[in-house]
PDB file of N, CA and C in Angstrom:
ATOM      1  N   UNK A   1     119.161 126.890  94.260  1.00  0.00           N
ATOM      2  CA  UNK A   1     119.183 125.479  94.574  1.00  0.00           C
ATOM      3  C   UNK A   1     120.600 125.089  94.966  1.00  0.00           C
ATOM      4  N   UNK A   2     120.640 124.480  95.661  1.00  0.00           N
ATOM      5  CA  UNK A   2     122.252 124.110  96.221  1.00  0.00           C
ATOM      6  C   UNK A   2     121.718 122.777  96.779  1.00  0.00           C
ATOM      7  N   UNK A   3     123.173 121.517  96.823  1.00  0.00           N
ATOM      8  CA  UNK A   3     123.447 120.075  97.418  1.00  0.00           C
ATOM      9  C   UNK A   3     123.392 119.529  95.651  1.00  0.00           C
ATOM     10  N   UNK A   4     123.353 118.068  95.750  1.00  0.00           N
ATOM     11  CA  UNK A   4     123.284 117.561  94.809  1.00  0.00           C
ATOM     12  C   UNK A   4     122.713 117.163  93.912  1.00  0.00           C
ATOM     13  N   UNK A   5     122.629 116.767  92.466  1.00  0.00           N
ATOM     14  CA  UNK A   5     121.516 117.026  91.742  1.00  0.00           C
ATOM     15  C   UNK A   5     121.468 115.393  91.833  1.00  0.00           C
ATOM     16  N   UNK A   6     119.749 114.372  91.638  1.00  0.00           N
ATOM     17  CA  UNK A   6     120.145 113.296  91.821  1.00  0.00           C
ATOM     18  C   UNK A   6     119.482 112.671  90.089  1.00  0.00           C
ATOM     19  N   UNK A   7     120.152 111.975  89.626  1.00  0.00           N
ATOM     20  CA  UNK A   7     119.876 111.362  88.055  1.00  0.00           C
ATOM     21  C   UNK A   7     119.559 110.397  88.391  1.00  0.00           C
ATOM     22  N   UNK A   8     118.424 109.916  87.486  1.00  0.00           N
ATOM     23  CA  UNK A   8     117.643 108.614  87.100  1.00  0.00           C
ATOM     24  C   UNK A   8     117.992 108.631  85.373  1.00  0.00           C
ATOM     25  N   UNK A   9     118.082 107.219  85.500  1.00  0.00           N
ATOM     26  CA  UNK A   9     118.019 107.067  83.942  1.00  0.00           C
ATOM     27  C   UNK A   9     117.270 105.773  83.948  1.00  0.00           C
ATOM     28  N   UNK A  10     116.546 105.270  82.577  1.00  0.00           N
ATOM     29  CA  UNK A  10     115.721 104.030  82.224  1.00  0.00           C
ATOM     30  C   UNK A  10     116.419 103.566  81.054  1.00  0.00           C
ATOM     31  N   UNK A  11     117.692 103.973  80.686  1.00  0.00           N
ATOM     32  CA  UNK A  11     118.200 103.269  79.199  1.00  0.00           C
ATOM     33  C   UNK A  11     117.788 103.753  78.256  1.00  0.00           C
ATOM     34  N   UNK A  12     116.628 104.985  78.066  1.00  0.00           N
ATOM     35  CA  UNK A  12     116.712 105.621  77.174  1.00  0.00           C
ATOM     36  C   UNK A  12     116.005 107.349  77.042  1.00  0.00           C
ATOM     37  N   UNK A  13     115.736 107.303  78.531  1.00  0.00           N
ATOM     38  CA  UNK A  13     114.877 108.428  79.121  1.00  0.00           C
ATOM     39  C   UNK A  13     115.808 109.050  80.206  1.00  0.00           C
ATOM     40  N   UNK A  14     116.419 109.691  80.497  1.00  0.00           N
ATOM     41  CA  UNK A  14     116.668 110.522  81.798  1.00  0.00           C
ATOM     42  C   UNK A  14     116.081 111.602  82.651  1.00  0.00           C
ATOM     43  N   UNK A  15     116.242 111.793  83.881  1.00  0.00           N
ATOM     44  CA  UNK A  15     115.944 113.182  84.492  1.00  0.00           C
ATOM     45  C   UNK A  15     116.684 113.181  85.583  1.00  0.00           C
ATOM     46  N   UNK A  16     116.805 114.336  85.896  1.00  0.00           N
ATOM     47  CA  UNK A  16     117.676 115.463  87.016  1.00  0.00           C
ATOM     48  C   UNK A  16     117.029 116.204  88.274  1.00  0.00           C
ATOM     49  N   UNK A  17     116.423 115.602  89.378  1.00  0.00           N
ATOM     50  CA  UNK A  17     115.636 116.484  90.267  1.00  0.00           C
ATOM     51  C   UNK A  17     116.381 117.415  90.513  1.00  0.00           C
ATOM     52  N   UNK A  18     115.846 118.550  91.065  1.00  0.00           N
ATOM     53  CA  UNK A  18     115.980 119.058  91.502  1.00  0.00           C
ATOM     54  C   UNK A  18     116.420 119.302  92.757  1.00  0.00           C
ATOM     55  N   UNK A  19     118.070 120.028  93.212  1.00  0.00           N
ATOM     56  CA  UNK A  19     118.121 120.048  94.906  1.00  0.00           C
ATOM     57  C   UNK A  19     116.862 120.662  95.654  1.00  0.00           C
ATOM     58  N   UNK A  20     116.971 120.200  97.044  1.00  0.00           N
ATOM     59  CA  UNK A  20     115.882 120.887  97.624  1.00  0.00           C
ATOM     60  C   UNK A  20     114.338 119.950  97.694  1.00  0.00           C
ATOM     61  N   UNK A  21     114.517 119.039  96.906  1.00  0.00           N
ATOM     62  CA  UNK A  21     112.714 118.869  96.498  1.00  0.00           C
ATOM     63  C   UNK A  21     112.453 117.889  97.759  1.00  0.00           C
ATOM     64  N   UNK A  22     113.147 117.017  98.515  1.00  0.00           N
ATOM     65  CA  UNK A  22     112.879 116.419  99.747  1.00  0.00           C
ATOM     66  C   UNK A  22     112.410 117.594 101.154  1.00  0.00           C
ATOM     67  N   UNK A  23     112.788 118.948 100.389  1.00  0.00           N
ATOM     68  CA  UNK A  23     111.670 120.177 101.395  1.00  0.00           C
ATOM     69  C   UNK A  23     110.341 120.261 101.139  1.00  0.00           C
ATOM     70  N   UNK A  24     110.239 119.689 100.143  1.00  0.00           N
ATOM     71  CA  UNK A  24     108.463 120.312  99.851  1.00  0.00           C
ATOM     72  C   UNK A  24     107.923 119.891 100.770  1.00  0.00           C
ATOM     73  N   UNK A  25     106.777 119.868 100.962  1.00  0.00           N
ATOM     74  CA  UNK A  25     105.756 119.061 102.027  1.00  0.00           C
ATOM     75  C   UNK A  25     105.008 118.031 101.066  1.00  0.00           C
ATOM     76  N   UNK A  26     104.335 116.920 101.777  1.00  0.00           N
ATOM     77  CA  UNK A  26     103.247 116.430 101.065  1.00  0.00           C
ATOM     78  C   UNK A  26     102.223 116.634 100.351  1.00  0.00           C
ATOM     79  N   UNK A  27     101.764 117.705 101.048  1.00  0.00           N
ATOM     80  CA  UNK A  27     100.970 118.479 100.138  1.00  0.00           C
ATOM     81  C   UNK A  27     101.305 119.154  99.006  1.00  0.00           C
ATOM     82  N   UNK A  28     102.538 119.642  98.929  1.00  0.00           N
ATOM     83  CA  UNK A  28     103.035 120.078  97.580  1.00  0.00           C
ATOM     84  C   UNK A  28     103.037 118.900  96.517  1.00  0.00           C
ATOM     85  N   UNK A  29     104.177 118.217  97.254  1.00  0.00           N
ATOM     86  CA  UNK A  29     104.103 116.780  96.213  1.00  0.00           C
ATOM     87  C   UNK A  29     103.344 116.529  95.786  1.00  0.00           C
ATOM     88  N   UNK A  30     101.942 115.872  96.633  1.00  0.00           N
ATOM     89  CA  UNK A  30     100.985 115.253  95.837  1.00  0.00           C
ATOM     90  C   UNK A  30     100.149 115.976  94.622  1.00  0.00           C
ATOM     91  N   UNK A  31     100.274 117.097  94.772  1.00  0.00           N
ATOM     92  CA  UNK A  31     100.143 117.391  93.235  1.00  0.00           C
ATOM     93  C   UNK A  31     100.968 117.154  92.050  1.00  0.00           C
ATOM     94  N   UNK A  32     101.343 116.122  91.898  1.00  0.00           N
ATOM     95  CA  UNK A  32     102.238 115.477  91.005  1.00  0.00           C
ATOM     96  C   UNK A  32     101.123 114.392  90.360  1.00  0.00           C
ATOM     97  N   UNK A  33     100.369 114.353  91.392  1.00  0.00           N
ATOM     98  CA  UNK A  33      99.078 113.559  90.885  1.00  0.00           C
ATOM     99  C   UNK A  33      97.912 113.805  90.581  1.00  0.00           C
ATOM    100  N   UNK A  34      97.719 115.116  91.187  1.00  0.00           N
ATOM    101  CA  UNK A  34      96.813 116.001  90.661  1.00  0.00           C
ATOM    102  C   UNK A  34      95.755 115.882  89.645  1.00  0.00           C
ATOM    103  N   UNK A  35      94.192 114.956  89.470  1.00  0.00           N
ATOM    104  CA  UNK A  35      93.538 115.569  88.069  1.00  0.00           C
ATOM    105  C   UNK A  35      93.999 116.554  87.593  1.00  0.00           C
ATOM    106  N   UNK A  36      94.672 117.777  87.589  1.00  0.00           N
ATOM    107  CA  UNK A  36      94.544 118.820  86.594  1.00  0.00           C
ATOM    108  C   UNK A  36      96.497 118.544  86.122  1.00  0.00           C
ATOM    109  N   UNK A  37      95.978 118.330  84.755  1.00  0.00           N
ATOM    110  CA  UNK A  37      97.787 117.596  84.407  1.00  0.00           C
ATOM    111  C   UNK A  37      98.536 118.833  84.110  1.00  0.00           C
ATOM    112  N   UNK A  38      97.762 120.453  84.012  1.00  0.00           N
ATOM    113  CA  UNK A  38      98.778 121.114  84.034  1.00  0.00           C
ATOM    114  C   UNK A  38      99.359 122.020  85.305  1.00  0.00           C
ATOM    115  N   UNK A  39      98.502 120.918  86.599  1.00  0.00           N
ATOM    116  CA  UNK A  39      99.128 121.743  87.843  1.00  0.00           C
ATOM    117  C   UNK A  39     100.466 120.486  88.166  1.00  0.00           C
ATOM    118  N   UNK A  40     100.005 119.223  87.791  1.00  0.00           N
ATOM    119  CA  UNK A  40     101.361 118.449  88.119  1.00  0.00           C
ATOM    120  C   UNK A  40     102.462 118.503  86.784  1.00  0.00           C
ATOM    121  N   UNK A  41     102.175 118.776  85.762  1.00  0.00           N
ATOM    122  CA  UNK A  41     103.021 119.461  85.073  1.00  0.00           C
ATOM    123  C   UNK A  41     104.091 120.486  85.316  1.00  0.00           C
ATOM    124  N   UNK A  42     103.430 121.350  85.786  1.00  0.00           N
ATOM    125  CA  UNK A  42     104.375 122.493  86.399  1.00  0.00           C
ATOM    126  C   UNK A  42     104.983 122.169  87.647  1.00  0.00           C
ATOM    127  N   UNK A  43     104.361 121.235  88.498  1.00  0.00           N
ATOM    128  CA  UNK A  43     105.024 120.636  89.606  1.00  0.00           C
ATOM    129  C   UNK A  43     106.524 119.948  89.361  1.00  0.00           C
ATOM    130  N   UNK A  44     106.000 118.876  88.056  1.00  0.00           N
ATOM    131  CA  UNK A  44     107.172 118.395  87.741  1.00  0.00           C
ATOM    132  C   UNK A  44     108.596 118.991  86.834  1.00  0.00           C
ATOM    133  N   UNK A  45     108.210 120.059  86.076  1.00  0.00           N
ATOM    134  CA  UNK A  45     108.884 120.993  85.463  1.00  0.00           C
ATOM    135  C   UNK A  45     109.934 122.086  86.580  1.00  0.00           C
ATOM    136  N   UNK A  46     109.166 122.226  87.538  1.00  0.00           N
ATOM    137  CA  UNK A  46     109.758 123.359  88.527  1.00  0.00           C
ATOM    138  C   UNK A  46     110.649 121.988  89.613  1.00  0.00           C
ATOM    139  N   UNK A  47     110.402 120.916  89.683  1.00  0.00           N
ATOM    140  CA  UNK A  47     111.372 120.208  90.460  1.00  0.00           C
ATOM    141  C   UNK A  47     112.296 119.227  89.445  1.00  0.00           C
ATOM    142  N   UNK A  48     112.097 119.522  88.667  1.00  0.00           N
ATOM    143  CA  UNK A  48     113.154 119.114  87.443  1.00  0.00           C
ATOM    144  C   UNK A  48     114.384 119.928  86.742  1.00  0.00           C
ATOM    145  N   UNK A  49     115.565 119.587  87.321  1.00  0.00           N
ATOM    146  CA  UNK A  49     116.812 120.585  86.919  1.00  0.00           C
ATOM    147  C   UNK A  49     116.750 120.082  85.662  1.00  0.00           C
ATOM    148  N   UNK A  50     117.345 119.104  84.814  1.00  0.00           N
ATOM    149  CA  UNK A  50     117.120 118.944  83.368  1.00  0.00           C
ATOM    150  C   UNK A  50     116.446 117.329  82.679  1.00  0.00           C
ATOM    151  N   UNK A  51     115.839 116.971  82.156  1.00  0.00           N
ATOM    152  CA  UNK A  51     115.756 115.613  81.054  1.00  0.00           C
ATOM    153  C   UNK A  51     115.711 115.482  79.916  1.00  0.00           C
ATOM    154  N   UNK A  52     115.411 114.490  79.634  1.00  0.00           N
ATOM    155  CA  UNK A  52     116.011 114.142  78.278  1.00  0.00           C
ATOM    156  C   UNK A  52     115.183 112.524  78.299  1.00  0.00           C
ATOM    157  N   UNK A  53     113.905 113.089  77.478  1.00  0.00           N
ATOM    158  CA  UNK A  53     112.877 112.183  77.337  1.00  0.00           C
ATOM    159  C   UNK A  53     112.453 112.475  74.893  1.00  0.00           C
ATOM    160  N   UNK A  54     112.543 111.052  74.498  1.00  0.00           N
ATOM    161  CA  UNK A  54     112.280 110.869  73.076  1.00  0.00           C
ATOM    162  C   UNK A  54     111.204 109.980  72.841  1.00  0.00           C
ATOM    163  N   UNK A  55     110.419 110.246  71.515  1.00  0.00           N
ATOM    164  CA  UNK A  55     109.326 109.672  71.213  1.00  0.00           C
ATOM    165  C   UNK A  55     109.245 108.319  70.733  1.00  0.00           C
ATOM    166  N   UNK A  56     108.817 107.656  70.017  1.00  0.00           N
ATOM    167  CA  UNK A  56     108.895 106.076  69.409  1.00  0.00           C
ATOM    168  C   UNK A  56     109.687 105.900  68.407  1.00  0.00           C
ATOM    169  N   UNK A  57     109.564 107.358  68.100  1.00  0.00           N
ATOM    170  CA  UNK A  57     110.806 107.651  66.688  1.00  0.00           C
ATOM    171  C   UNK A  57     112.446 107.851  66.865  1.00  0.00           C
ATOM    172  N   UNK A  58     112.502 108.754  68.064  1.00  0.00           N
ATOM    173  CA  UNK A  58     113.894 108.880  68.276  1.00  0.00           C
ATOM    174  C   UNK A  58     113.762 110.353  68.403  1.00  0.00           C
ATOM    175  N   UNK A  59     113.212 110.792  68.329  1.00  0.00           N
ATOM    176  CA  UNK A  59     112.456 112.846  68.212  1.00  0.00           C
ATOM    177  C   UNK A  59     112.935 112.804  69.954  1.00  0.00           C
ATOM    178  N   UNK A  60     113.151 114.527  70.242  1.00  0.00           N
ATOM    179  CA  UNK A  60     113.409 114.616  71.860  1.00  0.00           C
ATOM    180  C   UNK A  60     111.880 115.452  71.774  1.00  0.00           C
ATOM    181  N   UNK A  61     111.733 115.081  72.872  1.00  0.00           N
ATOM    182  CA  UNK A  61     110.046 115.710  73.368  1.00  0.00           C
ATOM    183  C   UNK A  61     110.421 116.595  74.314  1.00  0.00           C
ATOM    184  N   UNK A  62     109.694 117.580  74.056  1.00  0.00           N
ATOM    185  CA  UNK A  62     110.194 119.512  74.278  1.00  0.00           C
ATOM    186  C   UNK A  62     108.864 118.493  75.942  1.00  0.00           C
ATOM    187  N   UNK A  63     109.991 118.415  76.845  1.00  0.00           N
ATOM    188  CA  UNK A  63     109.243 117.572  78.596  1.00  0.00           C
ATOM    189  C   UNK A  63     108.765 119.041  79.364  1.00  0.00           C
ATOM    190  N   UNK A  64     109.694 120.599  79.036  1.00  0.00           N
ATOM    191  CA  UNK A  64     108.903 121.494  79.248  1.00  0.00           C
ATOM    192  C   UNK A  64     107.485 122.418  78.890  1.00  0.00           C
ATOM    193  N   UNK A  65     107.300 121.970  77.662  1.00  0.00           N
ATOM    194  CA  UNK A  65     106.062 122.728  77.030  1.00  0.00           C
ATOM    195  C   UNK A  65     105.360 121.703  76.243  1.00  0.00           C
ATOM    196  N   UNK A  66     105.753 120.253  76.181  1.00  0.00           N
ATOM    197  CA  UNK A  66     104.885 119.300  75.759  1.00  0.00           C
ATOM    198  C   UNK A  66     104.438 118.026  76.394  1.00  0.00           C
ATOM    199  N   UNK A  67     103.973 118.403  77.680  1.00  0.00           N
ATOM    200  CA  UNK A  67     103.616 117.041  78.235  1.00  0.00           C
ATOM    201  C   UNK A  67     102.965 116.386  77.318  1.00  0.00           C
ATOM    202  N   UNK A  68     101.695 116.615  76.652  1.00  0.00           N
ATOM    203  CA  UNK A  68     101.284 115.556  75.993  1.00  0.00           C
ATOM    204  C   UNK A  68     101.860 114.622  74.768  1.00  0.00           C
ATOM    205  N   UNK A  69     103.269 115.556  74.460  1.00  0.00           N
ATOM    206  CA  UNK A  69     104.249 114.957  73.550  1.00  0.00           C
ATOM    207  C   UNK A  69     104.882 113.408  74.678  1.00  0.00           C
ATOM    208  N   UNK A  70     104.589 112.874  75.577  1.00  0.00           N
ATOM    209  CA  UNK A  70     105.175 111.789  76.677  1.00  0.00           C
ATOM    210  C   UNK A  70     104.412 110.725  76.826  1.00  0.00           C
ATOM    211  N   UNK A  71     104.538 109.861  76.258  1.00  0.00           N
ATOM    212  CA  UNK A  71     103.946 108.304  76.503  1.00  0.00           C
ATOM    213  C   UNK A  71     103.365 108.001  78.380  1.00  0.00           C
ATOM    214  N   UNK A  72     102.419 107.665  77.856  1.00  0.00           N
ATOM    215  CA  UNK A  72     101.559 107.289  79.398  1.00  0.00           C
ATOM    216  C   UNK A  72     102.633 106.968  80.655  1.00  0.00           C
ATOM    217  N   UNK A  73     103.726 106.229  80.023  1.00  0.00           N
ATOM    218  CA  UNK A  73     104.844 105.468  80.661  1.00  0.00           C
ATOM    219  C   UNK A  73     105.908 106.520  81.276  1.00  0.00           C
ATOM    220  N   UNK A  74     106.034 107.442  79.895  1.00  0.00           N
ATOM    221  CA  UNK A  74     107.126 108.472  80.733  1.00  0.00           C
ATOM    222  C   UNK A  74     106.705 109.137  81.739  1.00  0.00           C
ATOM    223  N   UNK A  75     104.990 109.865  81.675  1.00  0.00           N
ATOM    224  CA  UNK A  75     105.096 110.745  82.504  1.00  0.00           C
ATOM    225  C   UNK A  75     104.564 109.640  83.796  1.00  0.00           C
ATOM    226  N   UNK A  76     104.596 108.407  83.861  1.00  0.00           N
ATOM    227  CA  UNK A  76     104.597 108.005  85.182  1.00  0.00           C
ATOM    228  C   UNK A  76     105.683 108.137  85.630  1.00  0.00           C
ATOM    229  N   UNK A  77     106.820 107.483  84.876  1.00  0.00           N
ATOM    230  CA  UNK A  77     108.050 107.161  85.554  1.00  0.00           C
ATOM    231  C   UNK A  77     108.520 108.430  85.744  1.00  0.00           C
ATOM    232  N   UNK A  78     108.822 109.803  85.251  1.00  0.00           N
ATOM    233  CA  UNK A  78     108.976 110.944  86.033  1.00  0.00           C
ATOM    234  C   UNK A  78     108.283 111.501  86.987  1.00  0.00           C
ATOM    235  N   UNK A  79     107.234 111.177  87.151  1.00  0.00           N
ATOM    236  CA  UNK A  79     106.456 111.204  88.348  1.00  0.00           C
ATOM    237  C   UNK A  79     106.973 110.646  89.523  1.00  0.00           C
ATOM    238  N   UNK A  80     107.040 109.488  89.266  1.00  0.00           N
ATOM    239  CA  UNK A  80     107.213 108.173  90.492  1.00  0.00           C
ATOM    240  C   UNK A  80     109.403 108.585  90.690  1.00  0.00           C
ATOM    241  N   UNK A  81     109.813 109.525  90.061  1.00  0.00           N
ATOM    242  CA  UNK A  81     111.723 109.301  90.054  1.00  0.00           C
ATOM    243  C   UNK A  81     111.723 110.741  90.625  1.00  0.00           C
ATOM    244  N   UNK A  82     110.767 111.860  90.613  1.00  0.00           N
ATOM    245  CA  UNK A  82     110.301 113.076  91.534  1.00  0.00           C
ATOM    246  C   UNK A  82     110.059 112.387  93.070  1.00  0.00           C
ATOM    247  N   UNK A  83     109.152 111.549  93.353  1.00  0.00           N
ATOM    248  CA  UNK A  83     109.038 110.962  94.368  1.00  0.00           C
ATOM    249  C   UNK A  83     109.991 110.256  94.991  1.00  0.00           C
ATOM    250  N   UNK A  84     110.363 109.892  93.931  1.00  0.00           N
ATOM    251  CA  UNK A  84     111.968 108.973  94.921  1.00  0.00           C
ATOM    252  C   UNK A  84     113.376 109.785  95.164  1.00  0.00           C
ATOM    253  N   UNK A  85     112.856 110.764  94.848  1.00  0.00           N
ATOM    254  CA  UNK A  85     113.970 111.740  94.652  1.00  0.00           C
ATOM    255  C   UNK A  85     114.071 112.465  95.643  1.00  0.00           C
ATOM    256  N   UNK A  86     112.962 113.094  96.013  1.00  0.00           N
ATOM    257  CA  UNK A  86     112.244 113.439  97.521  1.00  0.00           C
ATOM    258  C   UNK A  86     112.908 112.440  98.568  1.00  0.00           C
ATOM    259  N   UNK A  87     112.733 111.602  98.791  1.00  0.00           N
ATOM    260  CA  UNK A  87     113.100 110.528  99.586  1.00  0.00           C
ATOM    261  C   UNK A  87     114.459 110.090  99.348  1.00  0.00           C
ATOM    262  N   UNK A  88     115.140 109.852  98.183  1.00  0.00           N
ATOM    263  CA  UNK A  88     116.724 109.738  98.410  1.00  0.00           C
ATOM    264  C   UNK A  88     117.413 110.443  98.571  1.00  0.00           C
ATOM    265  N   UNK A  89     117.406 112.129  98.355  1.00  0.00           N
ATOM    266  CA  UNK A  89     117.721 113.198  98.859  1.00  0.00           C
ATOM    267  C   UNK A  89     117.664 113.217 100.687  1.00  0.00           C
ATOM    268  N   UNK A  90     116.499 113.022 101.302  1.00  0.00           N
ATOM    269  CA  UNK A  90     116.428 113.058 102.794  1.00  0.00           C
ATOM    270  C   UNK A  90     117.260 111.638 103.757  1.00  0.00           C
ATOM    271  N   UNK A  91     117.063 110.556 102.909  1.00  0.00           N
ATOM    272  CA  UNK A  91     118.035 109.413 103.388  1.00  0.00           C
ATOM    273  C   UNK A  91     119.662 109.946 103.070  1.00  0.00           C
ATOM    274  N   UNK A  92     120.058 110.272 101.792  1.00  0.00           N
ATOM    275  CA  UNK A  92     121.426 110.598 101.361  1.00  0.00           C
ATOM    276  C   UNK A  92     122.104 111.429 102.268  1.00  0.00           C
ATOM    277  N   UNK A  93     122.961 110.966 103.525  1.00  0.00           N
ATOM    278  CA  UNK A  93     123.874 111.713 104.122  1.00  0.00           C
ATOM    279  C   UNK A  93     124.597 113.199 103.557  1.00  0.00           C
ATOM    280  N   UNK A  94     124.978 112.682 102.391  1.00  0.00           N
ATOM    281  CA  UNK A  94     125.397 114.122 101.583  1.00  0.00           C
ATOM    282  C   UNK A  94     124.541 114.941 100.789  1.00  0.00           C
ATOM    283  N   UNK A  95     123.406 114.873 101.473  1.00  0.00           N
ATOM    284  CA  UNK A  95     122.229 115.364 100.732  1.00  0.00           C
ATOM    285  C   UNK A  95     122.236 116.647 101.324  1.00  0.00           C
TER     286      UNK A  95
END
């Protein structure tokens, strides 16, 4: 992976796309939405350089081997910050 890594944060959730992910095609992407949550799982795991997502308690939720450890909310908003990530990567001149 090479260029820049791009961070989202929500104030108490972060993530790190992955360089490169504005190459996929559409068709790759949209399996991010996928009925089967462990093909957009791995979608989002393999275009994710690192995050740093916690439970109601303050616990860090293992975002590689526990999706279902992620509030309805997180795994949208890493969903939807994969997608924008795609897209601010291809606008970003120094991308």
């Amino acid at each position: 992976m090479s260029g820049p890594v791009l961070r989202y944060d929500n104030g108490t959730d972060w993530l790190e796309a992955a360089p490169g992910i504005s190459k996929l095609t559409m068709r790759q992407l949209v399996a991010l939405d996928s009925d089967l949550l462990s093909v957009a799982h791995a979608l989002a795991v393999g275009q994710t350089a690192d995050a740093h997502f916690t439970d109601g308690e303050g616990n860090v939720v293992d975002w590689r081997g526990d999706v279902l450890g992620l509030t309805v909310q997180q795994w949208a908003w890493w969903k939807s910050r994969l997608w924008q990530a795609a897209r601010d990567e291809k606008i970003d001149p120094e991308a």
